[in-house]
N, C-alpha and C. Protein backbone atom coordinates (compact mmCIF):
# COMPACT_ATOMS: atom_id res chain seq x y z
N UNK A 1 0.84 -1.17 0.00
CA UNK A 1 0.00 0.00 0.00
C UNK A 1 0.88 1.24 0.00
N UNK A 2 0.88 2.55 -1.10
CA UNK A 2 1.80 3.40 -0.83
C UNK A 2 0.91 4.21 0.03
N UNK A 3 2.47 5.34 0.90
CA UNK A 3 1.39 6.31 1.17
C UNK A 3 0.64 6.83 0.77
N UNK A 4 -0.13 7.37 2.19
CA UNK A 4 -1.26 8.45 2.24
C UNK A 4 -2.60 7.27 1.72
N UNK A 5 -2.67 5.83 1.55
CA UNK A 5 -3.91 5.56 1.41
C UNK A 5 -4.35 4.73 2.54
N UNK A 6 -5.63 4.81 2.35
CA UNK A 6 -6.44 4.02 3.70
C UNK A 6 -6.61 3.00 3.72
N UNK A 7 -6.87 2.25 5.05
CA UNK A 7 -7.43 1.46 5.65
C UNK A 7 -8.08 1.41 6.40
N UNK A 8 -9.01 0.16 6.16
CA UNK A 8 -10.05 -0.18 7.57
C UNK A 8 -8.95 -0.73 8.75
N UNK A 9 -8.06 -1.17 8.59
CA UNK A 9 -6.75 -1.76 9.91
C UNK A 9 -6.71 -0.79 10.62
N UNK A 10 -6.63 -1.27 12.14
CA UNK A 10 -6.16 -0.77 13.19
C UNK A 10 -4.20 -1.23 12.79
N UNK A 11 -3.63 0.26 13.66
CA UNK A 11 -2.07 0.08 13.25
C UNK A 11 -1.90 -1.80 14.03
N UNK A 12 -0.65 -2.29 13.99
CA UNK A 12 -0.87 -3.50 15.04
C UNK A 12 0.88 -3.36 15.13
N UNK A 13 1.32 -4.54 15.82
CA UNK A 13 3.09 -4.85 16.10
C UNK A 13 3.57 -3.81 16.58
N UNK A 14 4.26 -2.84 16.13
CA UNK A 14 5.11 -1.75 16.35
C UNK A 14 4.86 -0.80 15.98
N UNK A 15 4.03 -0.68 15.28
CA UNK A 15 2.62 0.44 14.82
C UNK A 15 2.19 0.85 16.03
N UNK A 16 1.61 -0.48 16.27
CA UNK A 16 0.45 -0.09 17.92
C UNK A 16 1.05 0.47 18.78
N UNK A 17 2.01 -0.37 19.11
CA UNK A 17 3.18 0.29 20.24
C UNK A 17 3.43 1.83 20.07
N UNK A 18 4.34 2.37 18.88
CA UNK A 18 4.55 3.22 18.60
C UNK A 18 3.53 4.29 18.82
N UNK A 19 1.91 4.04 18.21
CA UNK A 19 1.28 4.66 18.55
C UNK A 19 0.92 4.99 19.85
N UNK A 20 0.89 4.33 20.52
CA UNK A 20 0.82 3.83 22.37
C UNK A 20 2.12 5.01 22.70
N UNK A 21 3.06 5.12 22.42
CA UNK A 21 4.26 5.84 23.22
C UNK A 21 3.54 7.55 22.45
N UNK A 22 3.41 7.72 21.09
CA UNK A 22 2.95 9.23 21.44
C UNK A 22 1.58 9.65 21.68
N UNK A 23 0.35 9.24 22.19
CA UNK A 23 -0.27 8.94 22.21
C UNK A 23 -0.05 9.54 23.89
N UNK A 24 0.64 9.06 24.41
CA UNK A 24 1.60 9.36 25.77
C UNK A 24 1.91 10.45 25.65
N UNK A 25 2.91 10.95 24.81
CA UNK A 25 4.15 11.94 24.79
C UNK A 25 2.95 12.83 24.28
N UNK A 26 1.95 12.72 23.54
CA UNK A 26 1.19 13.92 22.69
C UNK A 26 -0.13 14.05 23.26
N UNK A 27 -0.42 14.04 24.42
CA UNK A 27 -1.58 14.25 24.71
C UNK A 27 -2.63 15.04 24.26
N UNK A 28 -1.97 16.52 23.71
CA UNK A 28 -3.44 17.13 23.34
C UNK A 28 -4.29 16.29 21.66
N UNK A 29 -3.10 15.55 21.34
CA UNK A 29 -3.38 15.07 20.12
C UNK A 29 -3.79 14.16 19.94
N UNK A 30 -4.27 13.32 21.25
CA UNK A 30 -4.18 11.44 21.49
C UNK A 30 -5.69 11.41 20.44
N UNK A 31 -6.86 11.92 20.70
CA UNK A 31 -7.76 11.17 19.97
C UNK A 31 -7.97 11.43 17.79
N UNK A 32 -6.91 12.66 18.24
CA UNK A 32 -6.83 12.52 16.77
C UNK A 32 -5.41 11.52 15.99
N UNK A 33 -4.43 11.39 16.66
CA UNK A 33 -3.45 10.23 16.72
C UNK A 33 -4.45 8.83 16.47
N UNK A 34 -5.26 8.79 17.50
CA UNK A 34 -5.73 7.19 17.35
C UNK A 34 -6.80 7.20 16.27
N UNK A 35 -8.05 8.24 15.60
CA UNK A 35 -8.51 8.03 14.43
C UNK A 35 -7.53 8.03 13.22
N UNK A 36 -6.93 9.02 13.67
CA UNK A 36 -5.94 9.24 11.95
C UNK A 36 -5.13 7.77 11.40
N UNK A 37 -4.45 7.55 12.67
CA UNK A 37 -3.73 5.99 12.76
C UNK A 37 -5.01 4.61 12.48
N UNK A 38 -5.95 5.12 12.29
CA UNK A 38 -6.67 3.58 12.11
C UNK A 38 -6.98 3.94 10.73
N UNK A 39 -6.83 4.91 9.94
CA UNK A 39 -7.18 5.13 8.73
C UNK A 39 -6.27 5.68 7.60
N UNK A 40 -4.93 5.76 7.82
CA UNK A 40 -3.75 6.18 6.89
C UNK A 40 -2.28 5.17 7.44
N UNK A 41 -2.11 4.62 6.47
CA UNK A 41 -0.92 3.88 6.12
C UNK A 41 0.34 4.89 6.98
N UNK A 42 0.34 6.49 6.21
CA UNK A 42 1.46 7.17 6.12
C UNK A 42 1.44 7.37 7.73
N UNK A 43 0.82 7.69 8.47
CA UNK A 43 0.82 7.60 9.85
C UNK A 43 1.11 6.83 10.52
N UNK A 44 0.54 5.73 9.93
CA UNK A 44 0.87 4.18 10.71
C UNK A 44 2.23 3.91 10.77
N UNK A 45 3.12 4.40 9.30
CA UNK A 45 4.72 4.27 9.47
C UNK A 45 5.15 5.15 10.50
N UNK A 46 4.80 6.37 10.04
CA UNK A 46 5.28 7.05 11.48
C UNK A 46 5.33 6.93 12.58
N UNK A 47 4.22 6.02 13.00
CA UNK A 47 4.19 5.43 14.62
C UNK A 47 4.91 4.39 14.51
N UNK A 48 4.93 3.04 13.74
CA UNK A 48 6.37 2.13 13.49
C UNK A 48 7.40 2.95 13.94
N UNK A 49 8.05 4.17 13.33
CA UNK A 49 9.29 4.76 12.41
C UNK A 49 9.48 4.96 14.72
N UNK A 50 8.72 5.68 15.24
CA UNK A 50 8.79 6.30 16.16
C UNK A 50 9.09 5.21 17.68
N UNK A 51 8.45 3.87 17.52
CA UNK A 51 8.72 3.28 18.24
C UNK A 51 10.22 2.22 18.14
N UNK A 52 10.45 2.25 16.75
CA UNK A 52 11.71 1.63 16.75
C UNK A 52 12.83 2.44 17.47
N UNK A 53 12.96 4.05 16.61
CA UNK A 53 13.43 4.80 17.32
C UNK A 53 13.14 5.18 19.33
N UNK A 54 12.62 4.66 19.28
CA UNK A 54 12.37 5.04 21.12
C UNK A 54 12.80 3.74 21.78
N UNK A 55 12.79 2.70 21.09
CA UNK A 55 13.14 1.53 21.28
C UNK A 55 14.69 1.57 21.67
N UNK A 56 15.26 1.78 20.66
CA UNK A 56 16.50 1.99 20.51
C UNK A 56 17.32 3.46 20.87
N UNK A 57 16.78 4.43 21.58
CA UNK A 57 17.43 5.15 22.30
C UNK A 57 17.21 4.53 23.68
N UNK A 58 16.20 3.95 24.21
CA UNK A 58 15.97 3.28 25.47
C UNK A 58 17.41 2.36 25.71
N UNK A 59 17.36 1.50 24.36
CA UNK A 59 18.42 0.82 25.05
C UNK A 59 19.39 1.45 24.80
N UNK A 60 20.12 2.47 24.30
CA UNK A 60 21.51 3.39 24.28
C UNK A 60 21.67 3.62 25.35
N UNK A 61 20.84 4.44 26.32
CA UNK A 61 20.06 5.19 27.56
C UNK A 61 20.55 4.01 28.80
N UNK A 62 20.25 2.90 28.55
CA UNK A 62 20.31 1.86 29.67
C UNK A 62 21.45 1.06 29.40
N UNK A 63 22.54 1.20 28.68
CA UNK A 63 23.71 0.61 28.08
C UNK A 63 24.53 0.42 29.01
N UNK A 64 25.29 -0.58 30.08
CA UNK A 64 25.49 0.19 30.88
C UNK A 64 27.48 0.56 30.74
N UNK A 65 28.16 1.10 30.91
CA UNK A 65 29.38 1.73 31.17
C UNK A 65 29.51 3.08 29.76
N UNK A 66 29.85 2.58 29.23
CA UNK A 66 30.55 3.54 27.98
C UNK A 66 29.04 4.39 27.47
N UNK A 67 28.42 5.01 27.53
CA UNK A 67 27.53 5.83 27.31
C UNK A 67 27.70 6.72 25.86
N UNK A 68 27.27 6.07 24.82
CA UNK A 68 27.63 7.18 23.55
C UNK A 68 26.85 8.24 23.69
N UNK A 69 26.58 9.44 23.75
CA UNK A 69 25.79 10.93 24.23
C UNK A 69 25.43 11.43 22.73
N UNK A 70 26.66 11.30 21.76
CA UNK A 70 26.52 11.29 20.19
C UNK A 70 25.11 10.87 19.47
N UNK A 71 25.44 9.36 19.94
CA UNK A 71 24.42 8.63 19.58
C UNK A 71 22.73 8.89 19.90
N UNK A 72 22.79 9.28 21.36
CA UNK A 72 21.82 9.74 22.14
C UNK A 72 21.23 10.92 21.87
N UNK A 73 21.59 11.52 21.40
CA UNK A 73 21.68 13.12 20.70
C UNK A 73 20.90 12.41 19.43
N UNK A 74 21.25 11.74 19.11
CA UNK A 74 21.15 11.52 17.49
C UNK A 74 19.20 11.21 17.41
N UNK A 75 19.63 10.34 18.19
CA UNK A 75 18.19 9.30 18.34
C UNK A 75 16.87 10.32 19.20
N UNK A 76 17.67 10.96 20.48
CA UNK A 76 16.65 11.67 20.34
C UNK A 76 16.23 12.87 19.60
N UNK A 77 16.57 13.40 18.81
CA UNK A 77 16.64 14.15 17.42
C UNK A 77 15.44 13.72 16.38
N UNK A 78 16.20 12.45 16.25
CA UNK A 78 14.98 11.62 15.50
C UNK A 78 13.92 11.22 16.28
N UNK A 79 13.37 11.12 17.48
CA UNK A 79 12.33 11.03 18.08
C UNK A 79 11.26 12.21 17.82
N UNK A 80 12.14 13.47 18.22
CA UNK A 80 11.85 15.05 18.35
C UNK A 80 10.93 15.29 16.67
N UNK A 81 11.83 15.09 15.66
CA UNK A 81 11.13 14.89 14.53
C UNK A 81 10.15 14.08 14.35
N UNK A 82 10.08 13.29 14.55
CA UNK A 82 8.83 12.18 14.26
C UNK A 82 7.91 12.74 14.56
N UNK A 83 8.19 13.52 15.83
CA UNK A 83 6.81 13.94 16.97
C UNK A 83 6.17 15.01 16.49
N UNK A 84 7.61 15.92 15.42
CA UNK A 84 7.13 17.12 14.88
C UNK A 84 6.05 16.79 13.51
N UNK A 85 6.67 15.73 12.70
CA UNK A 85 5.95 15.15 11.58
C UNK A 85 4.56 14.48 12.14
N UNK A 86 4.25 13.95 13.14
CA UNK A 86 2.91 14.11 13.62
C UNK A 86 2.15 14.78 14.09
N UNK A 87 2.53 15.68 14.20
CA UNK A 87 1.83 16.82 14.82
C UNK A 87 1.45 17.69 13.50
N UNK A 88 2.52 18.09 12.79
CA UNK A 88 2.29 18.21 11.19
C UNK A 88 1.08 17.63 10.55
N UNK A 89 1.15 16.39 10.59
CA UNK A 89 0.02 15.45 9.98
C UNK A 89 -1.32 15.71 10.47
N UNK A 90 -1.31 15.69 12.20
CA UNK A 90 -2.45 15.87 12.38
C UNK A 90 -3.42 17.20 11.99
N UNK A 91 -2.54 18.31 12.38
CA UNK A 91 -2.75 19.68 12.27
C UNK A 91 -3.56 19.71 10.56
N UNK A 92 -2.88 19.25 9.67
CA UNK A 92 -3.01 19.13 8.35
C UNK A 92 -4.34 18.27 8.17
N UNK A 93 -4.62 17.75 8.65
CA UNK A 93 -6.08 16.82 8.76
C UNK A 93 -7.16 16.88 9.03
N UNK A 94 -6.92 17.85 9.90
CA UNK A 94 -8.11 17.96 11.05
C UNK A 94 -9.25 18.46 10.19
N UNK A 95 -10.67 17.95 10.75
CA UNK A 95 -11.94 18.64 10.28
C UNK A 95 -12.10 19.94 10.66
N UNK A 96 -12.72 20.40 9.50
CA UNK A 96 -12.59 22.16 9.51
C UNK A 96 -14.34 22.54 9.93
């Protein structure tokens, strides 16, 4: 399915998850996060894209001795974006 087309699917695997962590982090946005996400593909990656990334700064974060901060920087960067590209999305969506 390319982006931007729909589905009747709820996100699921790392979708769901993903959606589940900003959903958290984005509160004023949670009920438009959870319609938009049951009905666009391109969202649904973004919540994937967002939980891998949170995934994997978690474990940088909990690594334990040698601490890369580089890395940590990096990842949360790419978290920061994701969050901005959903917020983007939603804003862009919304019923007028």
């Amino acid at each position: 399915m390319g982006r931007g087309n729909t589905s009747d699917r709820p996100p699921d695997g790392a979708a769901q998850r993903g959606l589940w962590r900003l959903m958290l982090k984005l509160p004023s946005i949670r009920g438009e996060l959870q319609m938009f996400a049951a009905r666009n593909r391109a969202l649904d990656d973004l919540c994937e894209a967002y939980e891998d990334a949170s995934v994997t700064l978690e474990r940088i974060r909990k690594k334990p001795g040698d601490t890369d901060y580089t890395l940590v920087r990096e990842y949360e960067t790419i978290c920061t974006e994701i969050e901005t590209e959903v917020i983007k999305y939603c804003v862009q969506h919304r019923q007028k």
